[in-house]
C-alpha atoms as a PDB file:
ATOM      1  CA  UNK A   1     187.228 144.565  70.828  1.00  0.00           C
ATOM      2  CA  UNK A   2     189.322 141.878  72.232  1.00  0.00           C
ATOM      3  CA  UNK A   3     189.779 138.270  72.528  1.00  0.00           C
ATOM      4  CA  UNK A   4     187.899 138.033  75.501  1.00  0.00           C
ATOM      5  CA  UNK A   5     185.171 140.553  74.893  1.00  0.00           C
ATOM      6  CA  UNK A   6     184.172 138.165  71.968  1.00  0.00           C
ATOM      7  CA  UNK A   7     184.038 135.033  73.900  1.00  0.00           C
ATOM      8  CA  UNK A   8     181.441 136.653  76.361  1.00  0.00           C
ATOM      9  CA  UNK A   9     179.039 137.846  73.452  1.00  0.00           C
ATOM     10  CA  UNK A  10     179.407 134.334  71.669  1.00  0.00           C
ATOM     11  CA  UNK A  11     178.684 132.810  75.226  1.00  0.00           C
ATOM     12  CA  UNK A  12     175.775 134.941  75.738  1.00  0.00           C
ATOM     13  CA  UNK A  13     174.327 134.059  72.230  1.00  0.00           C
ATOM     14  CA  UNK A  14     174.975 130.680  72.848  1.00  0.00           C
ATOM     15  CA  UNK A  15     172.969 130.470  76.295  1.00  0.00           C
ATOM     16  CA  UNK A  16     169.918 132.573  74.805  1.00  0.00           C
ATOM     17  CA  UNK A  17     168.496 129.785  72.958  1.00  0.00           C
ATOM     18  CA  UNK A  18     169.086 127.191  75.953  1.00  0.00           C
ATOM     19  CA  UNK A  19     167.227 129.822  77.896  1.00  0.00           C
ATOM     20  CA  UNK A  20     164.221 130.149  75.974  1.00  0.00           C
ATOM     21  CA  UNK A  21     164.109 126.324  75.642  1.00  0.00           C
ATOM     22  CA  UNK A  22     164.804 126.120  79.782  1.00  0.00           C
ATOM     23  CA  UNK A  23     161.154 128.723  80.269  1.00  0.00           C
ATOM     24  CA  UNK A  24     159.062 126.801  77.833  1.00  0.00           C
ATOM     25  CA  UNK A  25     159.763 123.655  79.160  1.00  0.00           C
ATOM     26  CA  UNK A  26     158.845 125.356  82.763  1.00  0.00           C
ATOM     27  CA  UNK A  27     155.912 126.833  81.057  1.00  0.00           C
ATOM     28  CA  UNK A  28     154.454 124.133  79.329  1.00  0.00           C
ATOM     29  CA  UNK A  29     154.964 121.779  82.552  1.00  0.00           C
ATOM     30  CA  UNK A  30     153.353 124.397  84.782  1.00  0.00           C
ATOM     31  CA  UNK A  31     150.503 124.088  82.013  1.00  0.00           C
ATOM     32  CA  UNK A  32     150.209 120.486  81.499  1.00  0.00           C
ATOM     33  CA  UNK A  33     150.906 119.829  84.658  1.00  0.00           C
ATOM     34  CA  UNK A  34     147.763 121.587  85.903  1.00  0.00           C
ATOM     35  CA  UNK A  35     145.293 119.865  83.226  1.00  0.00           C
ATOM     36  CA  UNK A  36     147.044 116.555  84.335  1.00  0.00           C
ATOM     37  CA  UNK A  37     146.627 117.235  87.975  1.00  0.00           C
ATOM     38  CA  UNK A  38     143.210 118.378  87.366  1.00  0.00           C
ATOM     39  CA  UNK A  39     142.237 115.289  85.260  1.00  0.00           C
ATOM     40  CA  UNK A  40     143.780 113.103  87.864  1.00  0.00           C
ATOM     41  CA  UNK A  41     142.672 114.698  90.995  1.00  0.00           C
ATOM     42  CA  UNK A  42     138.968 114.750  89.860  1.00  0.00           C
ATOM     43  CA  UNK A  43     136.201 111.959  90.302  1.00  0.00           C
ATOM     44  CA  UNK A  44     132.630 111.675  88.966  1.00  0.00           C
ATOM     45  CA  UNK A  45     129.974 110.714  91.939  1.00  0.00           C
ATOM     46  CA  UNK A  46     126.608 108.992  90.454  1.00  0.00           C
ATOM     47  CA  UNK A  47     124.955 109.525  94.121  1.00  0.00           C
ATOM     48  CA  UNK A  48     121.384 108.063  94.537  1.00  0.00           C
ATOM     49  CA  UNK A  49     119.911 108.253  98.133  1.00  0.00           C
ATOM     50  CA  UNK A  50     116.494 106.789  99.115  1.00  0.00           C
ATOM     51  CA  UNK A  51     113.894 108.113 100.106  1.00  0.00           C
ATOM     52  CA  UNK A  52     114.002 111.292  97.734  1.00  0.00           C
ATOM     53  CA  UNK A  53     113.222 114.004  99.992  1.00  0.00           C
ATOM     54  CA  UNK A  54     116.495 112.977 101.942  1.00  0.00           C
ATOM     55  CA  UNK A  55     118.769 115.907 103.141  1.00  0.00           C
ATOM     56  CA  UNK A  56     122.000 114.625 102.141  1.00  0.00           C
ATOM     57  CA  UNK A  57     125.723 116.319 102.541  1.00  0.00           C
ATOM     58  CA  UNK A  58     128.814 115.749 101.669  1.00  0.00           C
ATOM     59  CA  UNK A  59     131.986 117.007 103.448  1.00  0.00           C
ATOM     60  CA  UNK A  60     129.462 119.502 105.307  1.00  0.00           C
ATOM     61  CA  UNK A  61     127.979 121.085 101.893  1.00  0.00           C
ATOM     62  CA  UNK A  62     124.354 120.510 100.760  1.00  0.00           C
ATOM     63  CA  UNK A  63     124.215 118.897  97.674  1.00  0.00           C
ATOM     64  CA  UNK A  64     120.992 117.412  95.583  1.00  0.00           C
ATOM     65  CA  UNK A  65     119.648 114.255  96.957  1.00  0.00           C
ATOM     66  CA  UNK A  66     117.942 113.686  93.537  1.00  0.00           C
ATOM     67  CA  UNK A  67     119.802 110.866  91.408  1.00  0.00           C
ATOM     68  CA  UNK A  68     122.363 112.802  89.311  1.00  0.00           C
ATOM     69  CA  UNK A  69     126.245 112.963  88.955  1.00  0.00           C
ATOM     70  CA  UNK A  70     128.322 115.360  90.738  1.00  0.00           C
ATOM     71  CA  UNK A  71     132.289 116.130  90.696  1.00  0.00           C
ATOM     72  CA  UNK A  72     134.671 115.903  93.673  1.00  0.00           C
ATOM     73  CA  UNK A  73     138.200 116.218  94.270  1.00  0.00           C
ATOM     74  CA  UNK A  74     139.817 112.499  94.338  1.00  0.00           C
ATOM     75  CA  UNK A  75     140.568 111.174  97.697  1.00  0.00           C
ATOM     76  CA  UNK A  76     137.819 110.280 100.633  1.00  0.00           C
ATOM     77  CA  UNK A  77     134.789 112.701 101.969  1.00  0.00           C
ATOM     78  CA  UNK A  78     132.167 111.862 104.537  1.00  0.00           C
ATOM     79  CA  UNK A  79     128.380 112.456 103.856  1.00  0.00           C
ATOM     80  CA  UNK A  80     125.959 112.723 106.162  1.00  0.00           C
ATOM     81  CA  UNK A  81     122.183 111.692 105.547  1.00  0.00           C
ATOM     82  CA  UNK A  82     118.727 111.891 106.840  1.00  0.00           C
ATOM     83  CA  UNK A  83     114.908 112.423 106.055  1.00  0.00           C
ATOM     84  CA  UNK A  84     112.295 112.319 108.399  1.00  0.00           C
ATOM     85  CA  UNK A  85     111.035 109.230 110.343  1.00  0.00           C
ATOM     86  CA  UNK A  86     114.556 107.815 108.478  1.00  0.00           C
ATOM     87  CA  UNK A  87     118.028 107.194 110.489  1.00  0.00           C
ATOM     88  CA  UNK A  88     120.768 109.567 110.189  1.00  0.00           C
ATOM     89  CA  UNK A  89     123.570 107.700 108.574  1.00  0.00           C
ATOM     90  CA  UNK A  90     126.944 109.044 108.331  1.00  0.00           C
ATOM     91  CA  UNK A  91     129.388 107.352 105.656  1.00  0.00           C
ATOM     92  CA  UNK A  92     132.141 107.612 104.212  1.00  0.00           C
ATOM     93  CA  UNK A  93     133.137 107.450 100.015  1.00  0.00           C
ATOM     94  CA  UNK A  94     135.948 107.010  98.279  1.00  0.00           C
ATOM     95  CA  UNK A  95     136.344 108.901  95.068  1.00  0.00           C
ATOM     96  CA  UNK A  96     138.507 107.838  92.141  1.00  0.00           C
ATOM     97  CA  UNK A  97     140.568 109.716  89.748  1.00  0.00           C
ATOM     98  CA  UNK A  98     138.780 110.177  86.380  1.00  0.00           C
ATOM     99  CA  UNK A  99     136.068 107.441  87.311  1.00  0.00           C
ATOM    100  CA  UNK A 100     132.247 107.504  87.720  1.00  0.00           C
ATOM    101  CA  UNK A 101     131.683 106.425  91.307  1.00  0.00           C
ATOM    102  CA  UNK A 102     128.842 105.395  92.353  1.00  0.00           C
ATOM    103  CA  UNK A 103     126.818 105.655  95.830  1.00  0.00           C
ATOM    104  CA  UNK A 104     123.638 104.565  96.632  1.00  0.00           C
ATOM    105  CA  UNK A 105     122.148 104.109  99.875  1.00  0.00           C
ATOM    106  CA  UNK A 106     118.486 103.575 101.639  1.00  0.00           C
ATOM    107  CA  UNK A 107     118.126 105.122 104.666  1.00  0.00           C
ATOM    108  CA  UNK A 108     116.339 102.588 107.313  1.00  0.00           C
ATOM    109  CA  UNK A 109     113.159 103.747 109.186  1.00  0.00           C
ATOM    110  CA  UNK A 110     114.173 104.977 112.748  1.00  0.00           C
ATOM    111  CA  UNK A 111     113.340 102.584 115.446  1.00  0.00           C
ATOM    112  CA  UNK A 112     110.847 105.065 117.140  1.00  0.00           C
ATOM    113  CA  UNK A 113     108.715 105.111 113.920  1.00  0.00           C
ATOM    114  CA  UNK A 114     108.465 101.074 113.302  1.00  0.00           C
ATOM    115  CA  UNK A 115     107.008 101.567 117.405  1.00  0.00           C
ATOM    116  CA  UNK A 116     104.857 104.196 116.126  1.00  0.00           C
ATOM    117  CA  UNK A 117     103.829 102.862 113.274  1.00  0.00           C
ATOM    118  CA  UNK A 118     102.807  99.786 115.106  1.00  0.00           C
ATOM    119  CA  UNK A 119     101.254 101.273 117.858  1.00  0.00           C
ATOM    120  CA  UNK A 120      98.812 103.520 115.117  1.00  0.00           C
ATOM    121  CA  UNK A 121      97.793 100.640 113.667  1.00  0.00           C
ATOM    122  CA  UNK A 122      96.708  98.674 117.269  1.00  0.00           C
ATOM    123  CA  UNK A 123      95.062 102.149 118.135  1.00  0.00           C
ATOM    124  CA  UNK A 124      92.782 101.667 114.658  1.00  0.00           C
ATOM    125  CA  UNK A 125      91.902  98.712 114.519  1.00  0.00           C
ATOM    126  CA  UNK A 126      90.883  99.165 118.338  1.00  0.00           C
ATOM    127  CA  UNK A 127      89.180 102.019 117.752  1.00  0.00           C
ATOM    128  CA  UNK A 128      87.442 100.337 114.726  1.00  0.00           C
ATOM    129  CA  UNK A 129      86.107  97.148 116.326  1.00  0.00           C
ATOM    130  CA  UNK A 130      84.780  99.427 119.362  1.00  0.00           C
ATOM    131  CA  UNK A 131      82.833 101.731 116.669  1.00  0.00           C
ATOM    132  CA  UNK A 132      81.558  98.550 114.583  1.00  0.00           C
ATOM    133  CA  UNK A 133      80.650  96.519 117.558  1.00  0.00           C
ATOM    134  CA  UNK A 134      77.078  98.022 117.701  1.00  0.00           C
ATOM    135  CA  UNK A 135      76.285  98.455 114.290  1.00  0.00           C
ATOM    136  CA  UNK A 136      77.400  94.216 113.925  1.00  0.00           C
ATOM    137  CA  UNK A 137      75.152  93.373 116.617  1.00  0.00           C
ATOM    138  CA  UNK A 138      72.259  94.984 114.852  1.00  0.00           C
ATOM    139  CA  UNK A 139      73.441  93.166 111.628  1.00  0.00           C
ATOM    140  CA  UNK A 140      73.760  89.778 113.529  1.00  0.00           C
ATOM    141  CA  UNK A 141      70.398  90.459 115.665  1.00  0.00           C
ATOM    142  CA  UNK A 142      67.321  91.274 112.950  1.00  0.00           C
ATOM    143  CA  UNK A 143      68.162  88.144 110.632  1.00  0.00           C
ATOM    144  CA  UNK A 144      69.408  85.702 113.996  1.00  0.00           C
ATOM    145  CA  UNK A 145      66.263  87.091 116.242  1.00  0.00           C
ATOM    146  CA  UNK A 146      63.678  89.723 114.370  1.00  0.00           C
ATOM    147  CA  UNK A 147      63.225  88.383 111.610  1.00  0.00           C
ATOM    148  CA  UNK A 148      62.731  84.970 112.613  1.00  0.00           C
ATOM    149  CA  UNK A 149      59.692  86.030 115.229  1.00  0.00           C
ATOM    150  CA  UNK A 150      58.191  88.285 112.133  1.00  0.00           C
ATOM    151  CA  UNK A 151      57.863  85.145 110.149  1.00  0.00           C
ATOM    152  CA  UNK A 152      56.629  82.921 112.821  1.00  0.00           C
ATOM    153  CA  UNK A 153      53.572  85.925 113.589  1.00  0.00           C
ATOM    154  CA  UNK A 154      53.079  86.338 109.938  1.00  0.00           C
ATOM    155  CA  UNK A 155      52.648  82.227 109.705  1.00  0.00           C
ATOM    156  CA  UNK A 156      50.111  82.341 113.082  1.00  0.00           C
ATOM    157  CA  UNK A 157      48.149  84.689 110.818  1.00  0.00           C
ATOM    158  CA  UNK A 158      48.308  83.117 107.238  1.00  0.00           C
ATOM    159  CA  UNK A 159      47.150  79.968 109.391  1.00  0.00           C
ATOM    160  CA  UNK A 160      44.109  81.765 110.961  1.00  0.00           C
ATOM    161  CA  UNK A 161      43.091  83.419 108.192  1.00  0.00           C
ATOM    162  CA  UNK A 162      43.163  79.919 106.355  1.00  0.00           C
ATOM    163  CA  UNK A 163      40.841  78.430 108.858  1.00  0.00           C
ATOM    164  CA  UNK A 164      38.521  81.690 109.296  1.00  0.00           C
ATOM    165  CA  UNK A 165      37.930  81.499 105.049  1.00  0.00           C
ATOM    166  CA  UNK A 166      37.413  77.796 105.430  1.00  0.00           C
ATOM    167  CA  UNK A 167      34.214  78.342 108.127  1.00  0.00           C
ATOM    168  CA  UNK A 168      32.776  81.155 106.673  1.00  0.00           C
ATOM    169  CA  UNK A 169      32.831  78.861 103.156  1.00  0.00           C
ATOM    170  CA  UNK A 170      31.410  76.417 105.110  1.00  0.00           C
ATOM    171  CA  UNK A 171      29.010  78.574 106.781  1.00  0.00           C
ATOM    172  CA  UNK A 172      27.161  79.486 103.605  1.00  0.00           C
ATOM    173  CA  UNK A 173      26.832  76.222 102.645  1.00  0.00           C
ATOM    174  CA  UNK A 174      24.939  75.003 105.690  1.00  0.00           C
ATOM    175  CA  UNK A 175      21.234  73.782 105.634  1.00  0.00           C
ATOM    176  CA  UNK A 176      20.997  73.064 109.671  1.00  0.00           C
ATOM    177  CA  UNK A 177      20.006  75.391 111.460  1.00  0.00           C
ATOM    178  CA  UNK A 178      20.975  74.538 114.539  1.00  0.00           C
ATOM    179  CA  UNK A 179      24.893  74.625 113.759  1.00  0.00           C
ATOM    180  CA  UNK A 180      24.870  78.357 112.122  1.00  0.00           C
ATOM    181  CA  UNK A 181      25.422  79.203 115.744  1.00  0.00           C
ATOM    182  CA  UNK A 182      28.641  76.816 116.489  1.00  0.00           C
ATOM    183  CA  UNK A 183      30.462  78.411 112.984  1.00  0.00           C
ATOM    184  CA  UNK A 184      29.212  81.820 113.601  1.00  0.00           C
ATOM    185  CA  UNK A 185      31.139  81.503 117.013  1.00  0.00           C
ATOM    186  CA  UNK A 186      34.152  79.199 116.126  1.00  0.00           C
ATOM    187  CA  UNK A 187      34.503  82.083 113.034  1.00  0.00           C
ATOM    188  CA  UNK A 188      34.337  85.015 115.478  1.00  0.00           C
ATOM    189  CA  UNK A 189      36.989  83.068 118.029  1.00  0.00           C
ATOM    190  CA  UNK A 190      39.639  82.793 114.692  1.00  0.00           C
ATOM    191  CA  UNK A 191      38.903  86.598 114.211  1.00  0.00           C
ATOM    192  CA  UNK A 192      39.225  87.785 117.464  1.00  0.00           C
ATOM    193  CA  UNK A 193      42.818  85.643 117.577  1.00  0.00           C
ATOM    194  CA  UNK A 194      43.595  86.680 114.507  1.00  0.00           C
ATOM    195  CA  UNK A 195      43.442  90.538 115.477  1.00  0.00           C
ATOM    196  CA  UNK A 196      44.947  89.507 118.963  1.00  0.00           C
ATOM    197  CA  UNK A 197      48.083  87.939 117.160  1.00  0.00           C
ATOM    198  CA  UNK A 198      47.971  91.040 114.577  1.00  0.00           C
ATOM    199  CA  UNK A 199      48.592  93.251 117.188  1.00  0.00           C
ATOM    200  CA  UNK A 200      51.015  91.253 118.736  1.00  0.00           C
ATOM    201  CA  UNK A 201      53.182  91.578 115.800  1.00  0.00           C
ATOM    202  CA  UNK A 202      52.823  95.093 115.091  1.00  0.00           C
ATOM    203  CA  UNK A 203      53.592  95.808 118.898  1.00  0.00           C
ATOM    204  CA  UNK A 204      56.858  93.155 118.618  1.00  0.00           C
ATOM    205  CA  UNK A 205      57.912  95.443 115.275  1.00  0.00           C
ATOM    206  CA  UNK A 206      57.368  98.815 117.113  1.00  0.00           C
ATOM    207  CA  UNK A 207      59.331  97.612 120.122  1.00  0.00           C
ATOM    208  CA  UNK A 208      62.223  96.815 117.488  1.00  0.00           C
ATOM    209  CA  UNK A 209      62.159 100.091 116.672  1.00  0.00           C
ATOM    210  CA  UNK A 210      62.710 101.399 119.025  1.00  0.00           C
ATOM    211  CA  UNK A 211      65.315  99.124 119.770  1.00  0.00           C
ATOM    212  CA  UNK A 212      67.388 100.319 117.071  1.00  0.00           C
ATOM    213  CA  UNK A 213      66.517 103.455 117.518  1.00  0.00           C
ATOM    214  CA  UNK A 214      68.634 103.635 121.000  1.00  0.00           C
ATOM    215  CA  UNK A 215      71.212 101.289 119.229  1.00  0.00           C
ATOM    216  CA  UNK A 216      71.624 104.507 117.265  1.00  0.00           C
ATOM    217  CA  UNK A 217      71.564 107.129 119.380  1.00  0.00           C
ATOM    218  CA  UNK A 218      74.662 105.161 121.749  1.00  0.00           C
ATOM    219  CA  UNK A 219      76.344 104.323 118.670  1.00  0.00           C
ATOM    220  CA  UNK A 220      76.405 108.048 117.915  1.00  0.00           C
ATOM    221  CA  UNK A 221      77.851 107.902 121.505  1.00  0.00           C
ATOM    222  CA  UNK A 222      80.178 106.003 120.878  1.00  0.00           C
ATOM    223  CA  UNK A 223      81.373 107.145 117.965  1.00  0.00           C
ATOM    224  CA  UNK A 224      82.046 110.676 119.900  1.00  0.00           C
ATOM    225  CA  UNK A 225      83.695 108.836 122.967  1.00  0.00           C
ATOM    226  CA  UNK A 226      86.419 106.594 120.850  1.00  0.00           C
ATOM    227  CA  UNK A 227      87.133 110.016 118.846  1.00  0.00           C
ATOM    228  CA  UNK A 228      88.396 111.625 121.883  1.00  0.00           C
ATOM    229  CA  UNK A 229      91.001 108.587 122.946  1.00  0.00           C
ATOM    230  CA  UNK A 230      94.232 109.563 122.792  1.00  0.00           C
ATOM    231  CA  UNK A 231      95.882 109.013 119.214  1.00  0.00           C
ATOM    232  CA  UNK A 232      99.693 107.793 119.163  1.00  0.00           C
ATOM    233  CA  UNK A 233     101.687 111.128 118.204  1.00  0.00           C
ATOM    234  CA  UNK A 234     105.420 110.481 116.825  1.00  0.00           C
ATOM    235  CA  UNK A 235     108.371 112.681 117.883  1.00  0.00           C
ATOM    236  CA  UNK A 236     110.863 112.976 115.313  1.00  0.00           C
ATOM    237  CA  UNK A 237     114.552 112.919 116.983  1.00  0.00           C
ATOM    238  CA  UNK A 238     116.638 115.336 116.981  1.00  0.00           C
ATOM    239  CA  UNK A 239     119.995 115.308 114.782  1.00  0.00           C
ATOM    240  CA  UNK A 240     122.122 115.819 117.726  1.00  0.00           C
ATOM    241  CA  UNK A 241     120.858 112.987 119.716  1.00  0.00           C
ATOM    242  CA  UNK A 242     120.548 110.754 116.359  1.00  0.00           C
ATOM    243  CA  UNK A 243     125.046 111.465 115.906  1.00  0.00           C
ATOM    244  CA  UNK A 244     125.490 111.051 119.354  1.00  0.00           C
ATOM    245  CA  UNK A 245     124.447 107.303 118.701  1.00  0.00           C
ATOM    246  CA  UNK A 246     126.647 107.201 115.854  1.00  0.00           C
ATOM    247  CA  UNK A 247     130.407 106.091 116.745  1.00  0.00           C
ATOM    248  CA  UNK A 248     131.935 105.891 113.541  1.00  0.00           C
ATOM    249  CA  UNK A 249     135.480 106.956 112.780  1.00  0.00           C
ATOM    250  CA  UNK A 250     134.201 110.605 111.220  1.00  0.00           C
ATOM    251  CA  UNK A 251     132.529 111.197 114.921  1.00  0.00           C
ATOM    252  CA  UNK A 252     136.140 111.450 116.509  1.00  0.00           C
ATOM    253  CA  UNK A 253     135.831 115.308 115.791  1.00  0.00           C
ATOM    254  CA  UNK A 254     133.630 116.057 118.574  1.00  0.00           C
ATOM    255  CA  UNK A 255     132.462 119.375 116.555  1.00  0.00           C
ATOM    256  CA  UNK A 256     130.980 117.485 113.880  1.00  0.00           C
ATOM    257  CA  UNK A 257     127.863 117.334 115.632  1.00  0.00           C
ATOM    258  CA  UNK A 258     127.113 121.129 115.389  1.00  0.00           C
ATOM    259  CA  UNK A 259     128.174 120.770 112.079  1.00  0.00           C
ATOM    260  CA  UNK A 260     124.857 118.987 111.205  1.00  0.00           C
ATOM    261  CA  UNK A 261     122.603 121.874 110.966  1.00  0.00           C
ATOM    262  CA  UNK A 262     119.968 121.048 108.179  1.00  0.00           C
END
């Protein structure tokens, strides 16, 4: 073996080591480097979206609208969210590197609900004061008007009944003659007014009864009549139309609108 032969193998020998160091360096970067990137290009999102039932995505993907924490690559991502009679809001996040984020958001009541909303509540309370309106009157009527006629009769008869007890005490205790005749007729006179005015009374009461007795029957009436008015009915909007009134910088893609398909 000559000179030269010998410097190759020793070269050789000499390089193996500086090889083996070269690859695990390579190796152990490739490795590392991985873990680090993955560590670094990795956020936590604590994401809390009200009102619960909310359909909420993020970068097109459904994720849970409960409270809870989710993981995303670092870097920004859009989310899109809506529930019904609520706005569709479309945002965007920012998500740090090895860092709990946090999101929350309330989604406002669409514009077309408040109207609703306020247009239910003038329809019920006009449909309330219609169906009370009769049974008030009655309420208002018997102790403003009934009642007070009742106790005005019932007074005409305590009144003749005083006086008709009074003559017929004095009648006994007559010893002329000649006036048994005038208290015998003044008595019948109270009686006959006192069963006049008796049956006055019990004619007024009847008539009253009849009086509420209709109030009844058109209160039934009415009753029927304000249940057939039209109610106020709300329309949700659609998602399309709700994005096509959003202008923000994610609607510049013109197909993210058919991307909202909940």
């Amino acid at each position: 073996m000559n000179l030269k032969t010998l410097n190759k193998m020793q070269a050789k020998l000499e390089r193996a080591p500086l090889k083996a160091i070269i690859l695990t360096l390579i190796i152990s970067n490739m490795v590392f480097g991985l873990d680090a990137q993955n560590l670094v290009g990795k956020g936590k999102l604590l994401l809390r979206v009200s009102p619960l039932n909310a359909i909420v995505k993020i970068d097109s993907k459904k994720v849970n609208s409960k409270p809870g924490i989710m993981s995303l690559d670092s870097g920004w991502h859009y989310i899109e969210m809506w529930a019904p009679t609520r706005v569709l809001l479309i945002d965007s996040i920012y998500i740090k590197a090895d860092t709990l984020n946090r999101y929350t958001k309330v989604l406002p009541v669409t514009e077309s609900y408040l109207a609703y909303r306020k247009e239910a509540v003038s329809f019920k309370a006009k449909r309330t004061a219609t169906n009370l309106l009769i049974p008030v009157i009655g309420v208002v009527y018997y102790p403003l008007v009934v009642n007070p006629k009742i106790n005005d009769y019932n007074n005409q008869l305590k009144t003749l009944q005083d006086q008709a007890q009074g003559i017929a005490t004095e009648y006994e205790n007559l010893t002329f003659v000649g006036t048994f005749e005038a208290y015998k007729k003044e008595y019948k006179e109270l009686v006959q007014q006192y069963n006049s005015t008796l049956e006055e009374r019990d004619k007024y009461i009847e008539k009253q009864y009849y009086i509420y007795g209709a109030a009844a029957l058109l209160e039934i009436g009415v009753i029927i009549w304000t249940a057939n008015w039209n109610k106020p009915k709300f329309v949700e909007e659609t998602l399309l139309s709700n994005v096509a009134l959003k202008t923000g910088h994610v609607l510049q893609n013109p197909t993210l609108g058919l991307t909202l398909k909940f």
